[in-house]
C-alpha atoms as a PDB file:
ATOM      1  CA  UNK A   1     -38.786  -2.849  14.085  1.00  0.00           C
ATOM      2  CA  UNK A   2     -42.087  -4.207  15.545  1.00  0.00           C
ATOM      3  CA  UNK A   3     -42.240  -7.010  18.495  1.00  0.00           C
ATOM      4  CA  UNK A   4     -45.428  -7.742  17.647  1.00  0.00           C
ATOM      5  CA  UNK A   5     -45.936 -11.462  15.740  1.00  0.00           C
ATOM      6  CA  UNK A   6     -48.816 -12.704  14.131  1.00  0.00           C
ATOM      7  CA  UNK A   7     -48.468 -16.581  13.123  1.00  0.00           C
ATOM      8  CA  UNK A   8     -50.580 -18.296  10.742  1.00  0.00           C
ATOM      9  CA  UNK A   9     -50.618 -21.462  10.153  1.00  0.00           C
ATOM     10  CA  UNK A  10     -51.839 -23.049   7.111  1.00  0.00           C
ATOM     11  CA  UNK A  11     -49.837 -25.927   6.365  1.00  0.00           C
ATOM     12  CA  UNK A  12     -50.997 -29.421   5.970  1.00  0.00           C
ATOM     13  CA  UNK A  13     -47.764 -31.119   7.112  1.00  0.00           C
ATOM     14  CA  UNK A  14     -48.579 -32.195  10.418  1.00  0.00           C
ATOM     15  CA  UNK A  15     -44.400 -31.626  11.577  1.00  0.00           C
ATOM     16  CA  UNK A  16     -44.699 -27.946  10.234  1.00  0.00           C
ATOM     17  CA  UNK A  17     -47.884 -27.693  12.051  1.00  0.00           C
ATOM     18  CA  UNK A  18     -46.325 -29.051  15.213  1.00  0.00           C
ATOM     19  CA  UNK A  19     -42.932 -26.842  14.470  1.00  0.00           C
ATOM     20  CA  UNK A  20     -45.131 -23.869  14.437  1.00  0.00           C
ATOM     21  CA  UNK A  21     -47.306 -24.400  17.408  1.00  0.00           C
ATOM     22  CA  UNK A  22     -43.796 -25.213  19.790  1.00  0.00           C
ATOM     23  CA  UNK A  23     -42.765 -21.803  18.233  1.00  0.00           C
ATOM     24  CA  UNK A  24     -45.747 -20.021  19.131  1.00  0.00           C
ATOM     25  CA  UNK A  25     -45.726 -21.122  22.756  1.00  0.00           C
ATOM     26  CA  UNK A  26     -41.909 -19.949  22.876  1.00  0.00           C
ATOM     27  CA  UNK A  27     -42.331 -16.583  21.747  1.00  0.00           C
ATOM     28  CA  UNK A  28     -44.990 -16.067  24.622  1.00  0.00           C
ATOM     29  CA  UNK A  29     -43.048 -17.928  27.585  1.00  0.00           C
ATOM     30  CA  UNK A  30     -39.649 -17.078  26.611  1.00  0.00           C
ATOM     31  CA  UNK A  31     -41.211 -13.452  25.901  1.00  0.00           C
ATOM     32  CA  UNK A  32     -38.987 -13.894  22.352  1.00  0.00           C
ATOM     33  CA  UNK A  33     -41.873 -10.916  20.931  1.00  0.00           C
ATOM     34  CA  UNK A  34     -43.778  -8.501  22.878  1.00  0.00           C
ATOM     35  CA  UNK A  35     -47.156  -9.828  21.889  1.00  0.00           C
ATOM     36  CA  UNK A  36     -47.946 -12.629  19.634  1.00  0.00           C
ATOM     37  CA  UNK A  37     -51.275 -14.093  17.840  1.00  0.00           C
ATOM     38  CA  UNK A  38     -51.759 -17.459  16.468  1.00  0.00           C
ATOM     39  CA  UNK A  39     -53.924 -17.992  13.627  1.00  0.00           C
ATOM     40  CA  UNK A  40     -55.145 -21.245  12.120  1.00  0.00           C
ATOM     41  CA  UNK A  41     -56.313 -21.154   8.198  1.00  0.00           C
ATOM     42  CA  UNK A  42     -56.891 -23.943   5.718  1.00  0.00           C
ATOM     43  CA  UNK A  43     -55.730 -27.376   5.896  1.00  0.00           C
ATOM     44  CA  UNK A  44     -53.856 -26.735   9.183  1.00  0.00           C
ATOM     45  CA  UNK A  45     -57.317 -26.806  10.649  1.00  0.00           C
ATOM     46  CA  UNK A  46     -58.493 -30.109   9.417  1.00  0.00           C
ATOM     47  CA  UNK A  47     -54.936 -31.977  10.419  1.00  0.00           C
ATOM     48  CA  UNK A  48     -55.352 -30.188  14.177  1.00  0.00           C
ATOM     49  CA  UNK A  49     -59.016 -31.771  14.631  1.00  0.00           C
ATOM     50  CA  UNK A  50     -57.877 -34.602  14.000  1.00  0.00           C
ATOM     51  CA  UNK A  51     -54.708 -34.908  15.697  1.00  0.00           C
ATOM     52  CA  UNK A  52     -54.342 -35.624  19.415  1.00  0.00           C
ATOM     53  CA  UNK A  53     -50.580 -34.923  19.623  1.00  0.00           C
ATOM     54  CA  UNK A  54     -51.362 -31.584  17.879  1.00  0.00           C
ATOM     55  CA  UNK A  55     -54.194 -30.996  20.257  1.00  0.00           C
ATOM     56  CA  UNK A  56     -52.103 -31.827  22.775  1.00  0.00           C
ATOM     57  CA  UNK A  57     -49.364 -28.665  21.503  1.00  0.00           C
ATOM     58  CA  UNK A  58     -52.642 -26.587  21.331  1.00  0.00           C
ATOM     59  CA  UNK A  59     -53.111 -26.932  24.778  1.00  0.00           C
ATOM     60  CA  UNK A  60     -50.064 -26.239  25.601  1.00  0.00           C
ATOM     61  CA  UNK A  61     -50.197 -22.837  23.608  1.00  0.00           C
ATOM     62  CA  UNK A  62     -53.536 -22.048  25.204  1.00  0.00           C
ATOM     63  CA  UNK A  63     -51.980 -22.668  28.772  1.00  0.00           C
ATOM     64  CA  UNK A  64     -50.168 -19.212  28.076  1.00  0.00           C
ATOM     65  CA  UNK A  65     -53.096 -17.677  28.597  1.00  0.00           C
ATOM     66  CA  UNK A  66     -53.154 -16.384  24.927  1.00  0.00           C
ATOM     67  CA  UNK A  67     -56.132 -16.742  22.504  1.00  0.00           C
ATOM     68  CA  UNK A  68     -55.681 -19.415  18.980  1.00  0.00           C
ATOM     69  CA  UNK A  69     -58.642 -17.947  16.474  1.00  0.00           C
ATOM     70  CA  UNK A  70     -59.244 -20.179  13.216  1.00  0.00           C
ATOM     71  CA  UNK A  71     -60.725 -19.031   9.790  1.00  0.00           C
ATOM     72  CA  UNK A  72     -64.495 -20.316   9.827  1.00  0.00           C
ATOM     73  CA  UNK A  73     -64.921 -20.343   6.253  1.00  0.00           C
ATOM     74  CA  UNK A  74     -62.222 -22.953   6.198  1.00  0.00           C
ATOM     75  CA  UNK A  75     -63.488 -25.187   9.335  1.00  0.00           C
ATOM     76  CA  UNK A  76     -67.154 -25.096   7.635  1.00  0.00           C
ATOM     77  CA  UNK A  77     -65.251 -26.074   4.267  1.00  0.00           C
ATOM     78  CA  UNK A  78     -63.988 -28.908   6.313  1.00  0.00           C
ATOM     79  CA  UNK A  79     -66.208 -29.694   8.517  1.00  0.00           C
ATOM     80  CA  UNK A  80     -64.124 -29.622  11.609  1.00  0.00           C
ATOM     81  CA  UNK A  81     -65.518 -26.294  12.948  1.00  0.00           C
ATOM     82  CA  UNK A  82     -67.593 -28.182  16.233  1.00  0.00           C
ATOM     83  CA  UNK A  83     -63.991 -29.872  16.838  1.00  0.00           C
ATOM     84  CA  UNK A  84     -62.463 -26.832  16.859  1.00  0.00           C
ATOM     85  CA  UNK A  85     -64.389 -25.100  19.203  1.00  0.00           C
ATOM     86  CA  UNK A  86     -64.371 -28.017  21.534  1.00  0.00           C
ATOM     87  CA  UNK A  87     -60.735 -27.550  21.937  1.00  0.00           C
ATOM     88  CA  UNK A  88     -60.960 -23.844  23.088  1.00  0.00           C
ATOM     89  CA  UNK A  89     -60.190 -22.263  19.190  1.00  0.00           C
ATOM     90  CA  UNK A  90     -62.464 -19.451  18.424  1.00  0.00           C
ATOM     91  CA  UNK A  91     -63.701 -19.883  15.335  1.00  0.00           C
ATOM     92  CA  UNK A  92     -64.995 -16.614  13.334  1.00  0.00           C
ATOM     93  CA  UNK A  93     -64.460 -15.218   9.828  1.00  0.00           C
ATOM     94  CA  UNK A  94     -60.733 -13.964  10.121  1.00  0.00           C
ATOM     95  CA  UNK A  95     -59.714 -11.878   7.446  1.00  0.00           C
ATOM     96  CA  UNK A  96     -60.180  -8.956   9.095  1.00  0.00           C
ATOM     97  CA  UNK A  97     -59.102  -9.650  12.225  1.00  0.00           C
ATOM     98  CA  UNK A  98     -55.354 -10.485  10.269  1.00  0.00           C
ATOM     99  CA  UNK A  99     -55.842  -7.317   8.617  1.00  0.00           C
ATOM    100  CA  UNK A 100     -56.198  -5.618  11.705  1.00  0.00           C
ATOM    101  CA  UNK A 101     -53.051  -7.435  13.057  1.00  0.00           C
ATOM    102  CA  UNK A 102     -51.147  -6.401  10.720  1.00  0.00           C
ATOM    103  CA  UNK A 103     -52.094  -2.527  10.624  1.00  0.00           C
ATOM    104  CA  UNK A 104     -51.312  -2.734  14.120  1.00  0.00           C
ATOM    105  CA  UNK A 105     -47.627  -3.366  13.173  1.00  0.00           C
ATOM    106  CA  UNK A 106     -47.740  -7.362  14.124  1.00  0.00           C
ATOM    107  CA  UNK A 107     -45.699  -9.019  11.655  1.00  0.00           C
ATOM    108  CA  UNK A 108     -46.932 -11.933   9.829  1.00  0.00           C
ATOM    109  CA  UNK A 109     -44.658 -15.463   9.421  1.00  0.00           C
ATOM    110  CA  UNK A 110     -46.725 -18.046   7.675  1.00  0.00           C
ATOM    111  CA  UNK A 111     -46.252 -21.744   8.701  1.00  0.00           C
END
């Protein structure tokens, strides 16, 4: 079985969102997985830019010293892709980089 976790987020329910983000950081300081990546797609990306508690769980995720990359298709869709990158999110095209994840044996759990 893999200890490798890839999280995406999607959600637009700003208490799944928040769920998911406290999960996130847990599985990197509690060392609950090996490895873990944290994606952003969707609506998840509009509710974060616009959310300073959520930012404020984002921070707290980055402080782990791991990286948070969000879909840019979806944050041009939205318009929120200059707010995401001001918090710290890289922002590219991320399809492939979740493919990749998951060839590398990182399981995926949606949010």
């Amino acid at each position: 079985m893999s200890d490798r976790l890839c999280v995406i987020i999607s959600s637009s329910d700003r208490d799944v969102i928040r769920t998911a983000l406290q999960y996130a950081r847990r599985t990197v300081t509690e060392k609950f997985m090996q490895e873990t990546r944290l994606f952003l797609f969707g609506p998840s990306e509009k509710i974060i830019a616009r959310d300073v508690e959520l930012q404020d769980f984002i921070k707290r995720f980055q402080d782990t010293g791991k990286e948070i990359m969000a879909c840019q298709w979806c944050s041009d869709d939205y318009g929120v892709t200059e707010e995401l990158k001001t918090l710290g999110i890289r922002v590219d095209y991320i399809g492939t980089h979740v493919s990749e994840a998951v060839r590398q044996g990182y399981i995926p759990m949606v949010w």
